[in-house]
N, C-alpha and C. Protein backbone atom coordinates (compact mmCIF):
# COMPACT_ATOMS: atom_id res chain seq x y z
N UNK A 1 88.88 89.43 -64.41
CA UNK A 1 88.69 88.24 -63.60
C UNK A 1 87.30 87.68 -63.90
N UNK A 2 87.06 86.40 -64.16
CA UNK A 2 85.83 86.07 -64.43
C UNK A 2 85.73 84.52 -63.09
N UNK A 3 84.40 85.18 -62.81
CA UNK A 3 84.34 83.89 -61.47
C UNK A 3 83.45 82.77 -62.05
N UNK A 4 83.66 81.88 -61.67
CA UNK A 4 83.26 80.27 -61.66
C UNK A 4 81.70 80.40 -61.81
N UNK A 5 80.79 79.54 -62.15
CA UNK A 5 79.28 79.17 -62.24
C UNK A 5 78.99 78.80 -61.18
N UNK A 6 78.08 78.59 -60.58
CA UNK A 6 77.55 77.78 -59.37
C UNK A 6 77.87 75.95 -60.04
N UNK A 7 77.31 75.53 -60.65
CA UNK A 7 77.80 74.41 -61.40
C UNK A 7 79.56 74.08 -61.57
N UNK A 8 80.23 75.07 -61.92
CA UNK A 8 81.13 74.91 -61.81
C UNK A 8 81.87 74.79 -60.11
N UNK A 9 81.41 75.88 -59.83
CA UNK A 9 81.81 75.29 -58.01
C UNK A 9 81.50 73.93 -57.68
N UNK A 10 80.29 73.86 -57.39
CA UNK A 10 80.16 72.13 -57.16
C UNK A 10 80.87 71.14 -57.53
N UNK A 11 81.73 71.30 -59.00
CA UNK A 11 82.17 69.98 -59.22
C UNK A 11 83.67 70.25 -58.74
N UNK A 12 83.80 70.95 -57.94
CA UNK A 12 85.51 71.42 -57.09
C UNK A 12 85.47 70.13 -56.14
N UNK A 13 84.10 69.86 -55.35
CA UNK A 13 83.73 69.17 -54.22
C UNK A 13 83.90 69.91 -53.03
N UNK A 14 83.70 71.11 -52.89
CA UNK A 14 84.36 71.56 -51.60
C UNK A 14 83.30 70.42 -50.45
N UNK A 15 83.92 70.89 -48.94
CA UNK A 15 82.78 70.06 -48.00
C UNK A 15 81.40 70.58 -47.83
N UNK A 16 81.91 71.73 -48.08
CA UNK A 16 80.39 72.98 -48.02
C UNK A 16 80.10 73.92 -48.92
N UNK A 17 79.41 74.63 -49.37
CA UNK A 17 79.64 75.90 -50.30
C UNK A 17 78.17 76.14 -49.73
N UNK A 18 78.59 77.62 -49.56
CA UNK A 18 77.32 78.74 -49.23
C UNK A 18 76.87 79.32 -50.51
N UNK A 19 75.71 79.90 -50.31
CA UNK A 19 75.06 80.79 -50.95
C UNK A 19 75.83 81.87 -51.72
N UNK A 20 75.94 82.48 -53.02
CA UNK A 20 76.36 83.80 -53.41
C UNK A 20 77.82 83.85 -53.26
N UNK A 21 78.52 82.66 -54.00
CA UNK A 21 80.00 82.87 -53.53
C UNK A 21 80.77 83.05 -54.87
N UNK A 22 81.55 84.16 -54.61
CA UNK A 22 82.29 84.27 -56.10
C UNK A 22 83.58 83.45 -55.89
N UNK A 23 83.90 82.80 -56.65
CA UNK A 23 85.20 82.08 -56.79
C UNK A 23 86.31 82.49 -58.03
N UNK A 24 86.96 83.26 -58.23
CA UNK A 24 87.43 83.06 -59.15
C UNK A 24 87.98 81.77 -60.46
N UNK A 25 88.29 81.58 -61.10
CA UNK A 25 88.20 80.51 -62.32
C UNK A 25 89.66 80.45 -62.03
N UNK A 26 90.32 81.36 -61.58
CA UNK A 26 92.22 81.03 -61.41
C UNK A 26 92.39 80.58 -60.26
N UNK A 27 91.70 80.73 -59.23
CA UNK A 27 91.98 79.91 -57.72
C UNK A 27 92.28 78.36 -57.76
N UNK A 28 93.29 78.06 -57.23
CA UNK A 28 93.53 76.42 -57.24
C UNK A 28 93.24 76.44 -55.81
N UNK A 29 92.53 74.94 -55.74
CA UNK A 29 91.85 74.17 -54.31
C UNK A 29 92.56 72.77 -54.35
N UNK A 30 93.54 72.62 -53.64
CA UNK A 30 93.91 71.04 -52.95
C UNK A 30 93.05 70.67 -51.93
N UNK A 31 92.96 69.07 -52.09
CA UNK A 31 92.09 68.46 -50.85
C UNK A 31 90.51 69.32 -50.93
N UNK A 32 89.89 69.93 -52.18
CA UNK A 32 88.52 70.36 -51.53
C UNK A 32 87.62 70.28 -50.76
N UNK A 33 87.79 68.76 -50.54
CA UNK A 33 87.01 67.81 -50.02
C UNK A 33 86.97 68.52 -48.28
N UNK A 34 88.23 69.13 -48.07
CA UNK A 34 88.56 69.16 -46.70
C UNK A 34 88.45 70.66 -46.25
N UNK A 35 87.67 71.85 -47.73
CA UNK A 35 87.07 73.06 -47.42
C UNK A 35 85.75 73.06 -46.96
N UNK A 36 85.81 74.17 -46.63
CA UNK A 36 84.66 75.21 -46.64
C UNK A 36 84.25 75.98 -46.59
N UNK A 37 83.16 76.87 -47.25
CA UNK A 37 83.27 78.28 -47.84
C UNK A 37 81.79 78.89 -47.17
N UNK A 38 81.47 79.92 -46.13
CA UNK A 38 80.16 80.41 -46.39
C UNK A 38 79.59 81.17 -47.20
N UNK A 39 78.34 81.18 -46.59
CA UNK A 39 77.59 82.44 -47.50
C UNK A 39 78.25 83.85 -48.17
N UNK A 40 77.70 84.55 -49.12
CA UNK A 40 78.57 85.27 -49.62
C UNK A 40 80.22 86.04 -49.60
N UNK A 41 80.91 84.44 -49.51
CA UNK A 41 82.34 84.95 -49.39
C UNK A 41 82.78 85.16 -50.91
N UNK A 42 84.11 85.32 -51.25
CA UNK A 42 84.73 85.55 -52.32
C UNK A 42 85.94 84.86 -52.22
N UNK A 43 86.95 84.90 -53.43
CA UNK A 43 88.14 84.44 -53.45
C UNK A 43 89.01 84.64 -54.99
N UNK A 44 89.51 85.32 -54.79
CA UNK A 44 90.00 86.46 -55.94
C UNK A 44 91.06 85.35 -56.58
N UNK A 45 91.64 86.16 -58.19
CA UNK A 45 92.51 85.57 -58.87
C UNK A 45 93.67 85.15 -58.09
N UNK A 46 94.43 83.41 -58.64
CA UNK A 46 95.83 83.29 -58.29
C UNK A 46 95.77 82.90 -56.63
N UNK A 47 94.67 82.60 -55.88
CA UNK A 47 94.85 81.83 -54.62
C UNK A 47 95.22 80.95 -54.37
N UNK A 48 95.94 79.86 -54.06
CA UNK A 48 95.99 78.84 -53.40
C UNK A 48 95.52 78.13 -52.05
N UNK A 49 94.80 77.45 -52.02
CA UNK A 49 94.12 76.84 -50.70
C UNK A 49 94.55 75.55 -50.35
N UNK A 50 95.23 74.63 -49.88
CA UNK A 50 95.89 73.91 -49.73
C UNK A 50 95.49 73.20 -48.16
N UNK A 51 94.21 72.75 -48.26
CA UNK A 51 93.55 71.95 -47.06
C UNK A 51 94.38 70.81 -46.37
N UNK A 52 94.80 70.57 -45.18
CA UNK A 52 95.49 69.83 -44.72
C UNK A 52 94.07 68.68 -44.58
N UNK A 53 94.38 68.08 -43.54
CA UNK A 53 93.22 66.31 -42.71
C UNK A 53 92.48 67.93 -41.64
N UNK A 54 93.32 68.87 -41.15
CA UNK A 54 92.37 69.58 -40.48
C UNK A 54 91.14 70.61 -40.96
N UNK A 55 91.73 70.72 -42.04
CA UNK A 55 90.70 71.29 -43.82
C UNK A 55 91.25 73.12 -43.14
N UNK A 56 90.22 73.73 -44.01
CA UNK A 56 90.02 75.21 -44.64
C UNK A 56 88.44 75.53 -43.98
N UNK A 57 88.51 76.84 -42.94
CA UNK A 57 86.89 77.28 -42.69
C UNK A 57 87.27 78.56 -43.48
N UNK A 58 86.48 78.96 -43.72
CA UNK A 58 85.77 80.60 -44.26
C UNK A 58 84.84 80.90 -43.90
N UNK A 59 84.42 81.47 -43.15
CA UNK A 59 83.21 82.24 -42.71
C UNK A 59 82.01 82.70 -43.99
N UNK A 60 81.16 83.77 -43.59
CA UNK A 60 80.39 84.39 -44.24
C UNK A 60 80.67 85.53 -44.50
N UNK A 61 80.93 86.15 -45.74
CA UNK A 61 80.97 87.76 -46.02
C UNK A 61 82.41 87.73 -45.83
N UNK A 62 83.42 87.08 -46.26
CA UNK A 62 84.82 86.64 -46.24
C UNK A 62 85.13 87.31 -47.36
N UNK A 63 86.36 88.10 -47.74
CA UNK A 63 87.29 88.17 -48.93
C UNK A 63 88.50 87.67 -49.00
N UNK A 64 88.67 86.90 -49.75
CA UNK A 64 90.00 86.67 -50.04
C UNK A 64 90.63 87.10 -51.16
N UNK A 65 91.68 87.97 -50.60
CA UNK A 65 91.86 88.82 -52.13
C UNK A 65 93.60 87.72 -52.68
N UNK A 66 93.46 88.47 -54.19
CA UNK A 66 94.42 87.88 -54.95
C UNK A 66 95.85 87.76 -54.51
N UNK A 67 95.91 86.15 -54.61
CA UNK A 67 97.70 85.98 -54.50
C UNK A 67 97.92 85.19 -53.10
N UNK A 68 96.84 85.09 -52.33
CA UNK A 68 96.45 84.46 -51.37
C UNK A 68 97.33 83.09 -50.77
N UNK A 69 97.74 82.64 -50.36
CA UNK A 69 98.15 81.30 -49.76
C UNK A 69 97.56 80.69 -48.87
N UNK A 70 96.78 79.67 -48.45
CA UNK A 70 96.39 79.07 -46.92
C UNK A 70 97.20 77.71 -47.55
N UNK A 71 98.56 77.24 -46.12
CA UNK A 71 98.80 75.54 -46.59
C UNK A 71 99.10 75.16 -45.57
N UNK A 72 99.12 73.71 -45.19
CA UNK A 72 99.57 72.75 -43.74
C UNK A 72 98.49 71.81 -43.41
N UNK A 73 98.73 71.53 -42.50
CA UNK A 73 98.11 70.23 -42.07
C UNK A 73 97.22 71.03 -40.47
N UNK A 74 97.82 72.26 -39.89
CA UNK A 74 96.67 72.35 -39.33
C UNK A 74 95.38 72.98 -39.73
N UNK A 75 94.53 73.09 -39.07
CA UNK A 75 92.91 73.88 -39.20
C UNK A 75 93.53 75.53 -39.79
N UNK A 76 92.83 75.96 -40.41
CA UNK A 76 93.01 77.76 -40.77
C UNK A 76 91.61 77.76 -40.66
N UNK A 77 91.06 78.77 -39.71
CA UNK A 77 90.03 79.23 -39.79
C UNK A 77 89.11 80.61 -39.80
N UNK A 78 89.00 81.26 -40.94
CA UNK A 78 88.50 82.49 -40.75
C UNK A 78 87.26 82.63 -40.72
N UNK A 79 86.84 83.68 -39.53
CA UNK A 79 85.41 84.16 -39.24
C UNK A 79 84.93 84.71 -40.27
N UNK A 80 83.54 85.06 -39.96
CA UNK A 80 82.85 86.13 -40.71
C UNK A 80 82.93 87.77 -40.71
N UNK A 81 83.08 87.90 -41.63
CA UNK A 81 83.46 89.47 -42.32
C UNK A 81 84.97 89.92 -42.43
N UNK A 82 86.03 88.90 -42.54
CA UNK A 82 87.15 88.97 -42.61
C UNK A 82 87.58 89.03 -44.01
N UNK A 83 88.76 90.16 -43.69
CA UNK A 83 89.29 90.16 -45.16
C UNK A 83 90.80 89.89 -45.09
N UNK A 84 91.04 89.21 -46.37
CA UNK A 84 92.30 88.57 -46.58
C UNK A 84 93.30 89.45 -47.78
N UNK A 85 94.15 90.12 -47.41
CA UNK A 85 94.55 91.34 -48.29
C UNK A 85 95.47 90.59 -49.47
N UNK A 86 96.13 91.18 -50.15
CA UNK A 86 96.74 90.84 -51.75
C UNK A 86 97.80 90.13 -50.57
N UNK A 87 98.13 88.90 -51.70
CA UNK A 87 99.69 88.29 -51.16
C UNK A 87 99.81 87.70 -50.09
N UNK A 88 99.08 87.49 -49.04
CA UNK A 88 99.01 87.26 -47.58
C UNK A 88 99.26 85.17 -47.95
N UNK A 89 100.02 85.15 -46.64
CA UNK A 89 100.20 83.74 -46.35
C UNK A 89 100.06 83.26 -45.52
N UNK A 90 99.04 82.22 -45.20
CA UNK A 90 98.82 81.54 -43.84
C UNK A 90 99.72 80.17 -43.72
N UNK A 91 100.64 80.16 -42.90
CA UNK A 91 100.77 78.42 -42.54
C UNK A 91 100.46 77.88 -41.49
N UNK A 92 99.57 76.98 -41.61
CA UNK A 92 99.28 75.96 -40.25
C UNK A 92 100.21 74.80 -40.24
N UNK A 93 101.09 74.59 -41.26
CA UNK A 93 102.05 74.03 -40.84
C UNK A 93 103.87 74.55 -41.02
N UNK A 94 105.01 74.31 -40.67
CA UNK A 94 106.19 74.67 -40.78
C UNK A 94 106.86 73.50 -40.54
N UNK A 95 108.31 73.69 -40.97
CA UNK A 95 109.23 73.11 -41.05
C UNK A 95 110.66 73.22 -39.49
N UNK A 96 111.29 72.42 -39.44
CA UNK A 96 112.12 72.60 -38.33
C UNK A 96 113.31 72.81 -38.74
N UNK A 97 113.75 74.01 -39.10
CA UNK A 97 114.84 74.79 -40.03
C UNK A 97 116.17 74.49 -38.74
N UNK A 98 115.92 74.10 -37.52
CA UNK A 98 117.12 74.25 -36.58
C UNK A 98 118.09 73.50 -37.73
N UNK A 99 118.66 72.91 -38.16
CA UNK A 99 119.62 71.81 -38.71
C UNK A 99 119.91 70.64 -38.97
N UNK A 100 118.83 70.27 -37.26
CA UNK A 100 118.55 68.73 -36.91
C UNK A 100 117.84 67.73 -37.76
N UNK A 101 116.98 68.58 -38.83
CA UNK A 101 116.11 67.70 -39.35
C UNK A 101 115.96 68.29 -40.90
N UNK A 102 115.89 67.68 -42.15
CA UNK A 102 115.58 68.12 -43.66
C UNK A 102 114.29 68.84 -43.74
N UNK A 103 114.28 69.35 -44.30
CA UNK A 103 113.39 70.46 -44.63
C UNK A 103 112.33 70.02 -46.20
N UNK A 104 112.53 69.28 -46.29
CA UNK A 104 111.84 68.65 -47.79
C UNK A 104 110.47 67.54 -48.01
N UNK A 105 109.26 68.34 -48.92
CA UNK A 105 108.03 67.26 -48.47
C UNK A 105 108.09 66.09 -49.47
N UNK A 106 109.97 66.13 -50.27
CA UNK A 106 109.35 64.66 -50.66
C UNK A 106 110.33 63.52 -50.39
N UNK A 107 111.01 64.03 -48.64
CA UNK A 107 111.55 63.13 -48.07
C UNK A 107 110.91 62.15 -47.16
N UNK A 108 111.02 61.00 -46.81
CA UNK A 108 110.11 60.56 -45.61
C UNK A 108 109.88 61.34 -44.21
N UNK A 109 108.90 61.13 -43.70
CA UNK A 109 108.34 62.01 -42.57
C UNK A 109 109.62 61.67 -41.37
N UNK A 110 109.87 60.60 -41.17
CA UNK A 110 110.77 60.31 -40.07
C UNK A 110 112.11 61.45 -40.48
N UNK A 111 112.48 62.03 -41.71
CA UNK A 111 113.65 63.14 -41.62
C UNK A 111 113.55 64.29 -41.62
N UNK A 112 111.85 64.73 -41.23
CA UNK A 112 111.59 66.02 -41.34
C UNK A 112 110.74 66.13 -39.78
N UNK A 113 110.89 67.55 -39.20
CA UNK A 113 109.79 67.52 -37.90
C UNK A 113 109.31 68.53 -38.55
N UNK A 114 108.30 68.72 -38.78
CA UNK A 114 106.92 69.40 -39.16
C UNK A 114 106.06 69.78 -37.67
N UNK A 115 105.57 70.87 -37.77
CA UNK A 115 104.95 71.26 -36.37
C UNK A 115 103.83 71.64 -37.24
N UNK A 116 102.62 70.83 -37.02
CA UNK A 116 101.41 71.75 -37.13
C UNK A 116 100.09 72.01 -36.61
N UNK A 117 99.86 73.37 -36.11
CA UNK A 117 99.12 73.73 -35.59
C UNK A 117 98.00 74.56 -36.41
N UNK A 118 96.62 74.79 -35.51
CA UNK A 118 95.65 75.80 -36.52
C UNK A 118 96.23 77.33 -36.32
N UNK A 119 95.39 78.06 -37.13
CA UNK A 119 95.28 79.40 -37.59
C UNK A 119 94.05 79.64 -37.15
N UNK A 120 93.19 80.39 -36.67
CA UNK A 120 92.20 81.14 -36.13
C UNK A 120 92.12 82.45 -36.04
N UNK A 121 91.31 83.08 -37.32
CA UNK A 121 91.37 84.47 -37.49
C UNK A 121 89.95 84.89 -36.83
N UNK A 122 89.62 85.49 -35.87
CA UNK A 122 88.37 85.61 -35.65
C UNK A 122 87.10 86.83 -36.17
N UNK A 123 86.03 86.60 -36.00
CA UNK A 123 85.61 87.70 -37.12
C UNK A 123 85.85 89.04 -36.69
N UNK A 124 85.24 89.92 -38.08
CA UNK A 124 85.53 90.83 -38.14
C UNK A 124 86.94 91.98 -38.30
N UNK A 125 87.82 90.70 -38.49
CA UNK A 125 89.59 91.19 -39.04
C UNK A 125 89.95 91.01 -40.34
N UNK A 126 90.88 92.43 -40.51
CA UNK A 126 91.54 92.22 -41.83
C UNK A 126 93.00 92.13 -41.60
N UNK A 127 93.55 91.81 -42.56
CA UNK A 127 94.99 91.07 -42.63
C UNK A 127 95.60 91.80 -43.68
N UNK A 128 96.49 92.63 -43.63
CA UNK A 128 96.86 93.63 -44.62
C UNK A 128 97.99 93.20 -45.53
N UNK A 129 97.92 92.96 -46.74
CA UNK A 129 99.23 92.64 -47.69
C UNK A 129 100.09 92.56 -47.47
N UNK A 130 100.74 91.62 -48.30
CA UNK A 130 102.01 90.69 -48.00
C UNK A 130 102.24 89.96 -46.10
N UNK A 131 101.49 89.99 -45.59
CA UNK A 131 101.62 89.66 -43.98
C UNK A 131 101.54 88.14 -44.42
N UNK A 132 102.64 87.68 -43.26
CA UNK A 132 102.79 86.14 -42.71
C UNK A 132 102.21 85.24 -41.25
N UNK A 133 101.66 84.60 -41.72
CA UNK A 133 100.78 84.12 -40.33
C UNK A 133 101.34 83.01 -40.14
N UNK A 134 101.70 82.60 -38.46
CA UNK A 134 102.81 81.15 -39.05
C UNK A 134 101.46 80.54 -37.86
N UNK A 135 101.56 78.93 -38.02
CA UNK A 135 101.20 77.97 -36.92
C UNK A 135 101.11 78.29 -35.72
N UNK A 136 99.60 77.69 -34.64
CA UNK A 136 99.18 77.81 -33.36
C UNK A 136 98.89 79.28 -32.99
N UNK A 137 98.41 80.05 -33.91
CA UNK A 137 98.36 81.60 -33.94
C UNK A 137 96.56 82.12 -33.47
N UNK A 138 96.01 82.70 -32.95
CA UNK A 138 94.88 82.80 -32.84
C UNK A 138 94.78 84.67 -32.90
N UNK A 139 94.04 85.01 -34.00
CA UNK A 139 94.07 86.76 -33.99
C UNK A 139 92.38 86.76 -33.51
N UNK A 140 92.45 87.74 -32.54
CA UNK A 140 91.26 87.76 -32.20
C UNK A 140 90.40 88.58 -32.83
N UNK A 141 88.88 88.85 -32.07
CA UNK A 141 87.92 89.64 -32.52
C UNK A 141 88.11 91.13 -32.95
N UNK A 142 87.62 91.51 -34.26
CA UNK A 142 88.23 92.82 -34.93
C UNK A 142 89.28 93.70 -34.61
N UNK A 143 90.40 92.62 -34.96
CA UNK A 143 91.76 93.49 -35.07
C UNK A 143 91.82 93.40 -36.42
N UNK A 144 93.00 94.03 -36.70
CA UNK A 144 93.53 95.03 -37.77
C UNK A 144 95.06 94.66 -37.79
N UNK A 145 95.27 94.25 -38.88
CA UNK A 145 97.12 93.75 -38.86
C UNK A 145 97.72 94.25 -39.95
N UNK A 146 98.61 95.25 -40.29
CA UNK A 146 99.38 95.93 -40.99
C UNK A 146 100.01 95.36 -41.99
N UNK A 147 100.12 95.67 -43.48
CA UNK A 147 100.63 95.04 -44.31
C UNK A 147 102.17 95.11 -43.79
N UNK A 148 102.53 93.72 -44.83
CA UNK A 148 104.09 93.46 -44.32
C UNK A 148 104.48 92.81 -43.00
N UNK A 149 103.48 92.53 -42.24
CA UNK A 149 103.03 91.70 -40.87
C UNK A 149 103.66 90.57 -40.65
N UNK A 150 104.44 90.03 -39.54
CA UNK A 150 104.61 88.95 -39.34
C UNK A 150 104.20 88.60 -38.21
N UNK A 151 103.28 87.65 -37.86
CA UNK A 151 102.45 86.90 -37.03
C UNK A 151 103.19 85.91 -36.37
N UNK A 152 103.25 86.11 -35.14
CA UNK A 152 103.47 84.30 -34.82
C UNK A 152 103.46 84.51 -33.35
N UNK A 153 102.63 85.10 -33.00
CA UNK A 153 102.00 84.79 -31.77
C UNK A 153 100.43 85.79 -31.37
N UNK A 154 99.72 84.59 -30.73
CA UNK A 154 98.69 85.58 -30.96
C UNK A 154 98.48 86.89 -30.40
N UNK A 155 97.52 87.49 -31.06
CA UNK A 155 96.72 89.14 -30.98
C UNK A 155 95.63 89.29 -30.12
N UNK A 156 94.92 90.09 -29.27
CA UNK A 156 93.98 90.06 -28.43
C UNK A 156 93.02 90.42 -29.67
N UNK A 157 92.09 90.56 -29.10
CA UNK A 157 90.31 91.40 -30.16
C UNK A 157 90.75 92.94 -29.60
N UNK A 158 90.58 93.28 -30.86
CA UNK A 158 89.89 94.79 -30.78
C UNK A 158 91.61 95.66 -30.91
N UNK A 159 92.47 94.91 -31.29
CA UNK A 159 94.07 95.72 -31.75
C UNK A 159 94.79 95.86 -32.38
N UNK A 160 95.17 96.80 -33.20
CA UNK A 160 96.11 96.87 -34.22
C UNK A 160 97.59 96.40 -34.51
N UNK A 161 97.69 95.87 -35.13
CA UNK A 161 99.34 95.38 -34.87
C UNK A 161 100.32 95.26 -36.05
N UNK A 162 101.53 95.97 -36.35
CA UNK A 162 102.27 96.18 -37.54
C UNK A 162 103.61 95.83 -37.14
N UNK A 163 104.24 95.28 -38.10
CA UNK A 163 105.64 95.05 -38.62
C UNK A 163 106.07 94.09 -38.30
N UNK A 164 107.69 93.42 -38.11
CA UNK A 164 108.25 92.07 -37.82
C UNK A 164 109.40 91.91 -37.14
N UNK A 165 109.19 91.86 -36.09
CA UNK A 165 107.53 90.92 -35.50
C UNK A 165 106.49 91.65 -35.54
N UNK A 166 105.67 91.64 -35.64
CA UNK A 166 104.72 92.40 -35.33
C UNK A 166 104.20 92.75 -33.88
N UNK A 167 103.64 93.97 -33.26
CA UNK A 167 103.69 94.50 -32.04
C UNK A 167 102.86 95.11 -32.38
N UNK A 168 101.81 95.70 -31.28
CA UNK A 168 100.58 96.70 -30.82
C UNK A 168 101.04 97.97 -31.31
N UNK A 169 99.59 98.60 -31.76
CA UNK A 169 100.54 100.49 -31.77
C UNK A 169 99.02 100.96 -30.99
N UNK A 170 97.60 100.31 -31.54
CA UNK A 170 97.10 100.52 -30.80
C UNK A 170 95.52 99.94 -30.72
N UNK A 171 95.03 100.40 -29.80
CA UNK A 171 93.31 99.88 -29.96
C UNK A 171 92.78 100.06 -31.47
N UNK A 172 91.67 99.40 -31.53
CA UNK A 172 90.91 99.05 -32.68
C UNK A 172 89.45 99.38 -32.58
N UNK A 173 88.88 100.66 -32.67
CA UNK A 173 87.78 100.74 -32.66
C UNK A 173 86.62 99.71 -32.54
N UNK A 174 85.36 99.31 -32.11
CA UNK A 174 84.67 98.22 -32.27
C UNK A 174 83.42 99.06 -33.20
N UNK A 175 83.34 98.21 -34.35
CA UNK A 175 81.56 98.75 -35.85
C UNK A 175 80.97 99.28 -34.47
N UNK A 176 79.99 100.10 -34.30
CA UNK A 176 78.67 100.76 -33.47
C UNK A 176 77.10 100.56 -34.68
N UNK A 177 77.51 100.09 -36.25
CA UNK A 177 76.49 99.47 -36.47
C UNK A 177 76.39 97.90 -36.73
N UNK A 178 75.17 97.48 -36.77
CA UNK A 178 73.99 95.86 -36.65
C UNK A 178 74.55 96.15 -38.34
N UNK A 179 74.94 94.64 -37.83
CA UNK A 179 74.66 93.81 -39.33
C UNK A 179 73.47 92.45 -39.08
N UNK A 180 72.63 93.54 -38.82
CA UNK A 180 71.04 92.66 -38.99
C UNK A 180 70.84 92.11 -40.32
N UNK A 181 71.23 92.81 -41.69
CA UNK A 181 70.73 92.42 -42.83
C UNK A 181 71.68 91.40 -43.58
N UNK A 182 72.44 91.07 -42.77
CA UNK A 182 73.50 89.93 -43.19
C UNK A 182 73.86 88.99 -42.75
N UNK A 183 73.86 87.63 -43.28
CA UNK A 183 73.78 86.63 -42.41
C UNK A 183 74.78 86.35 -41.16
């Protein structure tokens, strides 16, 4: 994997770019204009980021590992020190599969109902491989979500939660050390 130049980031346009950020050279960015990346985050081979009008946050000290998806029209927003495991998919937006309405983005909007809401991962959570995060979802402060995860309603702070649907198994320890030396 070879990551991007600082020069080379800049001319992506994101809205922001922090300090010390590895980007990989295979990551594709739609709408850059409508990211943003902090201080020493990352973002591994084969991501897709797909900024809606509500854009893309990333925190500080963020991973996003390879194979990644964020797409929709609402906000996705991850805190600081969150990690994003292989394969994982966020949607802030969906489709209205009942019957009533087409399912296709290159029909006019009047034949599709689209629901979209943000994503809000809050810091200090990881998101374990292959897991699905759907619209209006909020995971709180350092939980822990099991690969193979399906999300779609929110998680309290501080709890573990596996499978699909996904459900509690149990508390989540809280760090007992300062990350004084990090932004």
């Amino acid at each position: 994997m070879a990551f991007l130049t600082k020069d080379q980031i800049d001319k992506i346009g994101f809205s922001s770019i922090g300090n010390n950020c590895l980007i990989s050279e295979r990551a594709v960015f739609y709408n850059p204009s409508k990211i943003e990346i902090g201080n020493n985050s990352r973002i591994d081979d084969f991501c897709i980021l797909s900024a809606g009008d509500n854009g893309i946050y990333i925190g500080n000290y963020v991973h996003i590992s390879c194979f990644v998806t964020m797409i929709g029209a609402g906000k996705i927003y991850i805190g600081d020190y969150c990690a994003i495991s292989v394969k994982c998919t966020l949607f802030s937006s969906t489709d209205d599969f009942s019957g009533a309405y087409y399912h296709n983005p290159q029909l006019d909007s009047e034949l599709r109902n689209v629901k979209s809401e943000p994503i809000i991962i809050e810091e200090n959570t990881v998101i374990g491989a292959c897991s699905v995060i759907l619209p209006n979802v909020i995971i709180g402060f350092n939980c822990a979500i099991g690969a193979m995860s399906f999300i779609k309603k929110d998680i309290p702070p501080n709890e573990i939660w596996v499978g699909n649907p996904a459900r509690k198994i149990k508390e989540r320890k809280q760090i007992s050390f300062k990350m004084s030396n990090y932004g």
